[in-house]
C-alpha atoms as a PDB file:
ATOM      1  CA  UNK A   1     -20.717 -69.860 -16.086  1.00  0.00           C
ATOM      2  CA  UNK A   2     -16.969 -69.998 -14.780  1.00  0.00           C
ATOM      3  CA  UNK A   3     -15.766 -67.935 -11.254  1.00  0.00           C
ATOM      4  CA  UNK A   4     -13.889 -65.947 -13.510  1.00  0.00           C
ATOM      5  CA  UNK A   5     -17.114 -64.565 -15.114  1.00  0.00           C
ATOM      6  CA  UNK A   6     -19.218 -64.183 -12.131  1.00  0.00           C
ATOM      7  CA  UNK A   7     -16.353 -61.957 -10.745  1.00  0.00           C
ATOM      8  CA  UNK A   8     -15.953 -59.865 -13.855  1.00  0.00           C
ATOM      9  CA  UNK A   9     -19.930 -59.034 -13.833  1.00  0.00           C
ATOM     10  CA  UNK A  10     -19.354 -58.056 -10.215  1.00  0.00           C
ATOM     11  CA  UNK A  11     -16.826 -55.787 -11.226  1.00  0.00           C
ATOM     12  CA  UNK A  12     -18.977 -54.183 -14.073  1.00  0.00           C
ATOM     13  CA  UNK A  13     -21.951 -53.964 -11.478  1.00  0.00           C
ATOM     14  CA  UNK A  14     -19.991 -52.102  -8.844  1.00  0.00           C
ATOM     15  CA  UNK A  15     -18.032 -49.576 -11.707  1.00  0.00           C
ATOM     16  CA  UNK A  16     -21.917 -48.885 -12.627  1.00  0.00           C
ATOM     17  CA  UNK A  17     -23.200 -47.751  -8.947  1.00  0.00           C
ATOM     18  CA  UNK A  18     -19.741 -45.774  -8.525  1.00  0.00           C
ATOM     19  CA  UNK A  19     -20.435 -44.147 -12.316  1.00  0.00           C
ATOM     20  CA  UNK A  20     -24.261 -43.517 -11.421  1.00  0.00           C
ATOM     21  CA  UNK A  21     -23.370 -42.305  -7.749  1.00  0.00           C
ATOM     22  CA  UNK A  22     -20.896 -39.563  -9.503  1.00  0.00           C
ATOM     23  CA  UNK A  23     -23.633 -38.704 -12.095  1.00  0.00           C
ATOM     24  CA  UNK A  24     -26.293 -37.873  -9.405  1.00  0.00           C
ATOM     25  CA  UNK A  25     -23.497 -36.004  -6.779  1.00  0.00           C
ATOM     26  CA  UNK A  26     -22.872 -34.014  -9.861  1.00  0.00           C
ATOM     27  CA  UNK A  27     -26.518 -33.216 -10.828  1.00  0.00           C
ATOM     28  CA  UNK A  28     -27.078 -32.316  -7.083  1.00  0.00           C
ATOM     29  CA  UNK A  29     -24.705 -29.654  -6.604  1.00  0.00           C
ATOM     30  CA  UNK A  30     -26.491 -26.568  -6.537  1.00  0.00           C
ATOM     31  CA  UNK A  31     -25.681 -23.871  -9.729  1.00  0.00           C
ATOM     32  CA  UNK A  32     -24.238 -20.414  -7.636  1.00  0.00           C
ATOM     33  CA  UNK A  33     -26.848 -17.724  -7.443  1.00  0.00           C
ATOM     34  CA  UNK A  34     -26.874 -14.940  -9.708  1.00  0.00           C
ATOM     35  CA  UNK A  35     -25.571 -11.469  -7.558  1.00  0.00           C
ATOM     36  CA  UNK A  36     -28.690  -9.181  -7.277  1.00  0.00           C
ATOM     37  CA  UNK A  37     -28.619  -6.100  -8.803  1.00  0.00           C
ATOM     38  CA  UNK A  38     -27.725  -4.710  -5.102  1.00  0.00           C
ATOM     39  CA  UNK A  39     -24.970  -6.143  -5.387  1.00  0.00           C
ATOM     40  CA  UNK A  40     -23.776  -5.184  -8.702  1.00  0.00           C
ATOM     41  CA  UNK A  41     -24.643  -1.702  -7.589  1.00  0.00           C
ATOM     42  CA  UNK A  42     -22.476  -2.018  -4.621  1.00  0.00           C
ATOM     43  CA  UNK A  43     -19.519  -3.741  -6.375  1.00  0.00           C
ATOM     44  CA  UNK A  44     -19.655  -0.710  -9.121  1.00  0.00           C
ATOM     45  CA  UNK A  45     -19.727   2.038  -6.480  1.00  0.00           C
ATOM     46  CA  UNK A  46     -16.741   0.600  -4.512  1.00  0.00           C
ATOM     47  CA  UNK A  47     -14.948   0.089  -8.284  1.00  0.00           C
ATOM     48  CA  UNK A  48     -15.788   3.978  -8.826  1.00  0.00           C
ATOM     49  CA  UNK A  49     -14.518   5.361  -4.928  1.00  0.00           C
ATOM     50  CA  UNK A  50     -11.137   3.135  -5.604  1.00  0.00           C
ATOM     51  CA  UNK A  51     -10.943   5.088  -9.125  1.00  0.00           C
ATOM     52  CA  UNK A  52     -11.678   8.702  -7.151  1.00  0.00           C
ATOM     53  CA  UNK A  53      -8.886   7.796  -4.930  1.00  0.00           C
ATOM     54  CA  UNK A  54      -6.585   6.902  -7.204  1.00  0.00           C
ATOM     55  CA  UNK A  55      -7.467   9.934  -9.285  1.00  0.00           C
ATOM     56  CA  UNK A  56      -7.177  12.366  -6.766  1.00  0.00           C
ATOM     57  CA  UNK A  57      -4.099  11.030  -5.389  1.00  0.00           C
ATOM     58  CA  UNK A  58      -2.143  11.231  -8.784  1.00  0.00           C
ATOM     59  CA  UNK A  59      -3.566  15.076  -9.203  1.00  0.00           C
ATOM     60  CA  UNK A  60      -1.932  15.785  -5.904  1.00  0.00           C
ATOM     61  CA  UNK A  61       1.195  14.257  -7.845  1.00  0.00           C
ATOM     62  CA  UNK A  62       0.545  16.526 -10.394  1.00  0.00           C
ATOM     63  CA  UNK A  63       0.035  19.542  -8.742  1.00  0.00           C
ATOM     64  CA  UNK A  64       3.136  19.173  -6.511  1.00  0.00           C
ATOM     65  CA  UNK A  65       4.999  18.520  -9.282  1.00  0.00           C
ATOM     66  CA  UNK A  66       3.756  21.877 -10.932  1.00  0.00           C
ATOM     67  CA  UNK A  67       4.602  23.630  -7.910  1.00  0.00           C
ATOM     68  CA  UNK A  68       8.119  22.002  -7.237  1.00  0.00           C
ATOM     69  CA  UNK A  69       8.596  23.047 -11.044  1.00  0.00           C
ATOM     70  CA  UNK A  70       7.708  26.536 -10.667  1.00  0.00           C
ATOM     71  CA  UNK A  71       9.916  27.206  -7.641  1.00  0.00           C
ATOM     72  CA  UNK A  72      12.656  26.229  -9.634  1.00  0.00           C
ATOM     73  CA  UNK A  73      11.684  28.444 -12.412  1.00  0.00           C
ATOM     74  CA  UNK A  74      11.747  31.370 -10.037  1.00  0.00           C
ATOM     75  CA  UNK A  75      14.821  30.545  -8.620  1.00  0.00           C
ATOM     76  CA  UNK A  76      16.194  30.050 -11.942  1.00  0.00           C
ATOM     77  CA  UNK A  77      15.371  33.933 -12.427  1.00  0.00           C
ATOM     78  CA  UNK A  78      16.262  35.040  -9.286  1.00  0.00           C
ATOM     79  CA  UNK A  79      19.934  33.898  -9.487  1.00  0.00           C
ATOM     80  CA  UNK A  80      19.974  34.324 -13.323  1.00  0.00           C
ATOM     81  CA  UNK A  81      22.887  36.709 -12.734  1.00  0.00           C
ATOM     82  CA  UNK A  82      25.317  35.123 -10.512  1.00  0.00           C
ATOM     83  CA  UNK A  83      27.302  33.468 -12.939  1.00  0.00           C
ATOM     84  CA  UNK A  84      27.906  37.357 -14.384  1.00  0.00           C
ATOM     85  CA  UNK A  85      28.119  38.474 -11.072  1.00  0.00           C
ATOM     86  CA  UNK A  86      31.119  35.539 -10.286  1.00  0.00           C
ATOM     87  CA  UNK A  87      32.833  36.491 -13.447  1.00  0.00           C
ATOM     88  CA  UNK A  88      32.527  40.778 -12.338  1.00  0.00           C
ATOM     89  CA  UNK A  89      34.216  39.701  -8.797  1.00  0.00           C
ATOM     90  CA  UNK A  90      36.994  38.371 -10.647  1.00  0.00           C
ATOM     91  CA  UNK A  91      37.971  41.337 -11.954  1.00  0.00           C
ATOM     92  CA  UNK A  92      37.327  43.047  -8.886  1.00  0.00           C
ATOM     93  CA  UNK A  93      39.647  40.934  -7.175  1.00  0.00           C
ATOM     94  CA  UNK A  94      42.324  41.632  -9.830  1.00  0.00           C
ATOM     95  CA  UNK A  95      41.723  45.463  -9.657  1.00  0.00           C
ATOM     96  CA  UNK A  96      42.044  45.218  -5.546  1.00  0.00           C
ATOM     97  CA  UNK A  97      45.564  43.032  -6.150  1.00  0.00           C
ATOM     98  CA  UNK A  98      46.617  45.619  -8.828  1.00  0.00           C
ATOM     99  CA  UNK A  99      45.877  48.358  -6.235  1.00  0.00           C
ATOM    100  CA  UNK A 100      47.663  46.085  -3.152  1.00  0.00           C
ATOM    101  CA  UNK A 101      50.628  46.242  -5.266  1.00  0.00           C
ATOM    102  CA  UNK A 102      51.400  49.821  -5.696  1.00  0.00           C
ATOM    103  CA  UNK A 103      53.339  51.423  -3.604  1.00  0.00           C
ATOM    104  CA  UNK A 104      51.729  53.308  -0.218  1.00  0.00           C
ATOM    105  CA  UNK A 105      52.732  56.912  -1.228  1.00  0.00           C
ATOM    106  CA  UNK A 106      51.675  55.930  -4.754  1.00  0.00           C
ATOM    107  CA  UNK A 107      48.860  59.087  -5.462  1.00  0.00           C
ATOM    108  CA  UNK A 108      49.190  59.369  -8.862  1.00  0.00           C
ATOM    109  CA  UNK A 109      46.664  58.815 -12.381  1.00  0.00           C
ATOM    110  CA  UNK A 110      47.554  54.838 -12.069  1.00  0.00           C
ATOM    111  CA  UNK A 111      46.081  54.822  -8.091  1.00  0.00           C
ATOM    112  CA  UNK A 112      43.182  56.683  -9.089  1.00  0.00           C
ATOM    113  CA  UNK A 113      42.353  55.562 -12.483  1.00  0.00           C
ATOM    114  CA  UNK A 114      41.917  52.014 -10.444  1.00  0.00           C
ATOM    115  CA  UNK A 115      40.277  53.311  -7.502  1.00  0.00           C
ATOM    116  CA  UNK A 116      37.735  55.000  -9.614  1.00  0.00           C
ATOM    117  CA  UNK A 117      37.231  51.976 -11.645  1.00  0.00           C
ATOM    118  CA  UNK A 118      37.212  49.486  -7.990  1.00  0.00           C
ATOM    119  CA  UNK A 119      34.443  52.044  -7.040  1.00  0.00           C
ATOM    120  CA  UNK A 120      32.310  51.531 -10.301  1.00  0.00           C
ATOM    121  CA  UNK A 121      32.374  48.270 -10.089  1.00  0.00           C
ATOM    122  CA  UNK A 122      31.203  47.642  -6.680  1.00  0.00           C
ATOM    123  CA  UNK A 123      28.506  49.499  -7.302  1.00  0.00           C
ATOM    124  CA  UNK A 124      27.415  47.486  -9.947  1.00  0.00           C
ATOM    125  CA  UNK A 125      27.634  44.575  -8.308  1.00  0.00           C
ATOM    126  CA  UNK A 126      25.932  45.919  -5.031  1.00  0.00           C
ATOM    127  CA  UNK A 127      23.273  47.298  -7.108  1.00  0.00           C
ATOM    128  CA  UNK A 128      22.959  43.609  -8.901  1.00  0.00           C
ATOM    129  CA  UNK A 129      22.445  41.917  -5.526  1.00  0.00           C
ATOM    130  CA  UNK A 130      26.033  41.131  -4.421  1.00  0.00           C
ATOM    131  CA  UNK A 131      27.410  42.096  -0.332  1.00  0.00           C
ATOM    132  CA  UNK A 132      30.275  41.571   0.925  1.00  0.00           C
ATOM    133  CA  UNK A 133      30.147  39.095   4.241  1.00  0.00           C
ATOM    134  CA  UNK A 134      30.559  40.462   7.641  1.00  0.00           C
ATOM    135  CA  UNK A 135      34.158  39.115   9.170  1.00  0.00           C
ATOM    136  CA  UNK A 136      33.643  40.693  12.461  1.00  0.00           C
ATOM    137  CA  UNK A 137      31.735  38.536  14.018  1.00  0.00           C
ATOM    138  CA  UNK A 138      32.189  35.196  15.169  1.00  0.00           C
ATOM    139  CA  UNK A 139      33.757  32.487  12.925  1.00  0.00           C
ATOM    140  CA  UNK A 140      31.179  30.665  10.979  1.00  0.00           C
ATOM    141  CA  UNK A 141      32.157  27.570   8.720  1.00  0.00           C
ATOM    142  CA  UNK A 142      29.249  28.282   6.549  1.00  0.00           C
ATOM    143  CA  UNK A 143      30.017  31.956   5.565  1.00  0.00           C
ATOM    144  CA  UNK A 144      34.568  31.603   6.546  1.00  0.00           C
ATOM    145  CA  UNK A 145      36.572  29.521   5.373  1.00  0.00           C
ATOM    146  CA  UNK A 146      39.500  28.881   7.950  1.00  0.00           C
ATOM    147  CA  UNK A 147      43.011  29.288   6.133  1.00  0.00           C
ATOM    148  CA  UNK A 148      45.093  28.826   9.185  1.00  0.00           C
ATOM    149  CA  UNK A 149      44.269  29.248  12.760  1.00  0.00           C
ATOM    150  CA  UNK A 150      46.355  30.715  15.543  1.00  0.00           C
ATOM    151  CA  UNK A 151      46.082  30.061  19.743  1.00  0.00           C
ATOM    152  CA  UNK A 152      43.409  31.994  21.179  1.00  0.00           C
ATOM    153  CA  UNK A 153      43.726  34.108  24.164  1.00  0.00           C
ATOM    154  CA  UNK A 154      42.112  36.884  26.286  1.00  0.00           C
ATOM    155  CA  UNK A 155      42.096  38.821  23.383  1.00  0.00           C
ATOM    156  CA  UNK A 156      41.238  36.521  20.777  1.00  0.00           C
ATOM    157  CA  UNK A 157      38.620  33.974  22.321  1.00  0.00           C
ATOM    158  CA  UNK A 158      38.216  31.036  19.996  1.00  0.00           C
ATOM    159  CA  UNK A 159      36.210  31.138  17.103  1.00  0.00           C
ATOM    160  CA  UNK A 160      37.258  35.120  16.522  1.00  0.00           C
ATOM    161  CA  UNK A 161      38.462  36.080  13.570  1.00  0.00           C
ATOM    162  CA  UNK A 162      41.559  37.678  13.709  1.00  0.00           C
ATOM    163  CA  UNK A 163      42.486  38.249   9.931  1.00  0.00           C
ATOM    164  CA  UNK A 164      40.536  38.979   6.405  1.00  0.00           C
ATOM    165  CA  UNK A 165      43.456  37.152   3.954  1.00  0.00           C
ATOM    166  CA  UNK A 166      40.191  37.513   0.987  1.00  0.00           C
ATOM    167  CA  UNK A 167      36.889  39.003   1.363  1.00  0.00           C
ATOM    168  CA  UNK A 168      34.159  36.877   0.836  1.00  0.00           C
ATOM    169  CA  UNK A 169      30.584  37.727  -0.820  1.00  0.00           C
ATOM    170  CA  UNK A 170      27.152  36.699  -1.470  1.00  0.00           C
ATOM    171  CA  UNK A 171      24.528  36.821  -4.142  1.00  0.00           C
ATOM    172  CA  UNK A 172      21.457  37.567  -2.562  1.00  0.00           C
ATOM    173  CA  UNK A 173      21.078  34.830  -0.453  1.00  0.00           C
ATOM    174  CA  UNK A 174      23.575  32.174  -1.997  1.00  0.00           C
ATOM    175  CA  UNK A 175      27.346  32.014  -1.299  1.00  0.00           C
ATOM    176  CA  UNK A 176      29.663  32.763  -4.361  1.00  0.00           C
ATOM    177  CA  UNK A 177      32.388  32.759  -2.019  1.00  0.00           C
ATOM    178  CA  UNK A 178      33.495  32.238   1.529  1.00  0.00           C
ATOM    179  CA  UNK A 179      35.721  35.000   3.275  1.00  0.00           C
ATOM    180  CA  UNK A 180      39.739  33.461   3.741  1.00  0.00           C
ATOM    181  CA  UNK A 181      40.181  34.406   7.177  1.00  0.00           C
ATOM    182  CA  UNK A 182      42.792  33.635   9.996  1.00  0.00           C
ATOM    183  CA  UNK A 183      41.039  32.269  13.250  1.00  0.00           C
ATOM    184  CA  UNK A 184      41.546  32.204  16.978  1.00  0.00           C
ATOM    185  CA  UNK A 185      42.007  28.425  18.428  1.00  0.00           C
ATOM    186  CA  UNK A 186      41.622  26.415  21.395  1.00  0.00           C
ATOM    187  CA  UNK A 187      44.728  24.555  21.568  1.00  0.00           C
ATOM    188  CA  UNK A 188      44.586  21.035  22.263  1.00  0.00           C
ATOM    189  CA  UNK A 189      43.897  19.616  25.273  1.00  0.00           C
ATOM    190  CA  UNK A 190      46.784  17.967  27.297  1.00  0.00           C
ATOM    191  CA  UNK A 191      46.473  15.040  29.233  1.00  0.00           C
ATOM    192  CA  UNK A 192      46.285  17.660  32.959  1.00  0.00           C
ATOM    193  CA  UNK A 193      43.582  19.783  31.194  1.00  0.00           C
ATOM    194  CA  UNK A 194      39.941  19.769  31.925  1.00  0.00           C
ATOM    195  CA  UNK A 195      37.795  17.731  29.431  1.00  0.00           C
ATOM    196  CA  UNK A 196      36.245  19.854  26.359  1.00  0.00           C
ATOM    197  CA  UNK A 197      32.489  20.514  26.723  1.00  0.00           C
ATOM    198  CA  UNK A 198      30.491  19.223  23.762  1.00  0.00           C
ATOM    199  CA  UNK A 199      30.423  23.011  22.392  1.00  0.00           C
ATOM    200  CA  UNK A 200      33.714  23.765  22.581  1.00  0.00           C
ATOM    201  CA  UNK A 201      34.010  20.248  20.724  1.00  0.00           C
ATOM    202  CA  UNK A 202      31.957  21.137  18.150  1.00  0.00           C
ATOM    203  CA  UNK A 203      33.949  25.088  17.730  1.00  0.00           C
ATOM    204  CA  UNK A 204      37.147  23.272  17.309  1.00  0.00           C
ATOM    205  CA  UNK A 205      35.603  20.627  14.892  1.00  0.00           C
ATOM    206  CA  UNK A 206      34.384  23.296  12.902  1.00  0.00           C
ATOM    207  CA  UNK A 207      37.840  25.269  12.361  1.00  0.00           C
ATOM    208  CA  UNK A 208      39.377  21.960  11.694  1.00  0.00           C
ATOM    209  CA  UNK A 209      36.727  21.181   9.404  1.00  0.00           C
ATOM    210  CA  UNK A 210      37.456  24.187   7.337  1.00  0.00           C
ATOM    211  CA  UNK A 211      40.899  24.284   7.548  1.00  0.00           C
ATOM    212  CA  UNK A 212      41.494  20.716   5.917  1.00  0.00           C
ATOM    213  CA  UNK A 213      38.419  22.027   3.237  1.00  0.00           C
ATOM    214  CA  UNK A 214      40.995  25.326   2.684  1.00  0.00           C
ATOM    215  CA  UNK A 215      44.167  23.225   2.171  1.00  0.00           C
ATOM    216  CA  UNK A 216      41.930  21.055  -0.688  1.00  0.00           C
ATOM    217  CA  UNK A 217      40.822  23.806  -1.996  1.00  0.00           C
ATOM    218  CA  UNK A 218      44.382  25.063  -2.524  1.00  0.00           C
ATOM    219  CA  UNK A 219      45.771  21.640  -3.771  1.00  0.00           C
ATOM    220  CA  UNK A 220      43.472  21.371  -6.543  1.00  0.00           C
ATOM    221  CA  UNK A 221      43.906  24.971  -7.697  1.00  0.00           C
END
């Protein structure tokens, strides 16, 4: 027998051990255990709580969406009427500028006539929900709406309404329009004046705020 053949049976001898060595690491390893039925129970009970949880949290979903849906719905009928009511101040307005433009000794069936038929309508509209909003008390951007402002003095403090250019009213509780009103200013501070405080800050901010909301208000009409 050659070298060459003595080495190749070595070769085959040693890829047998490796082969049987694999077989009987394989045949060793231990199978997993089969979970006990303890432990299927407690695998299906934590399966089931994550499925309450989940349940219960999309029925809160549900049930604030129900309520979020039927406050709308209420408010929906609650302020049914203000587009009629928007549409009835219109023609107030007109009827008040149809009265502003007749003469001041003017006493006769035209004055009236409109007069009666301002009255009438104001009571409709009161009895439908509508008020006219206060102007004298202190300016506020949320219920005024700053046309043009003036200096304030002893007077006129800032923030007081001086002027009513166009009464402003409210449907129940919402805004169909802001009062047009003339205000009393601080005027700007000069360089030998005393710094602002924050609130008078914040009172000037506010007419400027709704004076530059006035003048867009005008531009697009």
């Amino acid at each position: 027998m050659s070298v060459a053949d003595d080495q190749s049976e070595g070769e085959d001898e040693v890829l047998d051990i490796e082969i049987a060595e694999e077989a009987s690491t394989t045949e060793e390893e231990p199978e997993p255990p089969e979970p006990t039925v303890e432990e299927l129970l407690e695998t299906a009970q934590k399966r089931a709580d994550s499925a309450e949880k989940e349940i219960g949290y999309r029925d809160a979903e549900i049930q604030n969406v129900r309520k979020r849906m039927a406050a709308e719905r209420a408010e929906a009928v609650q302020y049914a009427s203000i587009g009629l009511a928007r549409r009835m101040l219109s023609v107030l307005n007109d009827v008040d500028r149809a009265l502003s433009a007749l003469p001041e000794d003017e006493e006769g069936t035209m004055a009236e006539g409109l007069q009666l038929m301002r009255n009438r309508l104001w009571q409709e509209l009161s009895a439908a929900g509508v008020s006219e909003i206060a102007t004298d008390v202190e300016f506020d951007p949320n219920l005024h709406e700053a046309i043009t402002t003036i200096p304030a003095s002893e007077e006129a403090p800032a923030k007081t309404i001086v002027s009513v250019l166009e009464a402003g009213y409210r449907y129940k509780e919402r805004i169909i329009k802001a009062a047009r009103v003339v205000v009393a200013a601080a005027p700007p501070a000069s360089a030998a004046s005393p710094p602002k405080t924050s609130q008078e800050t914040a009172d000037t901010d506010d007419l400027d705020n709704s004076f530059h909301q006035a003048e867009d208000g005008d531009s697009e009409e």
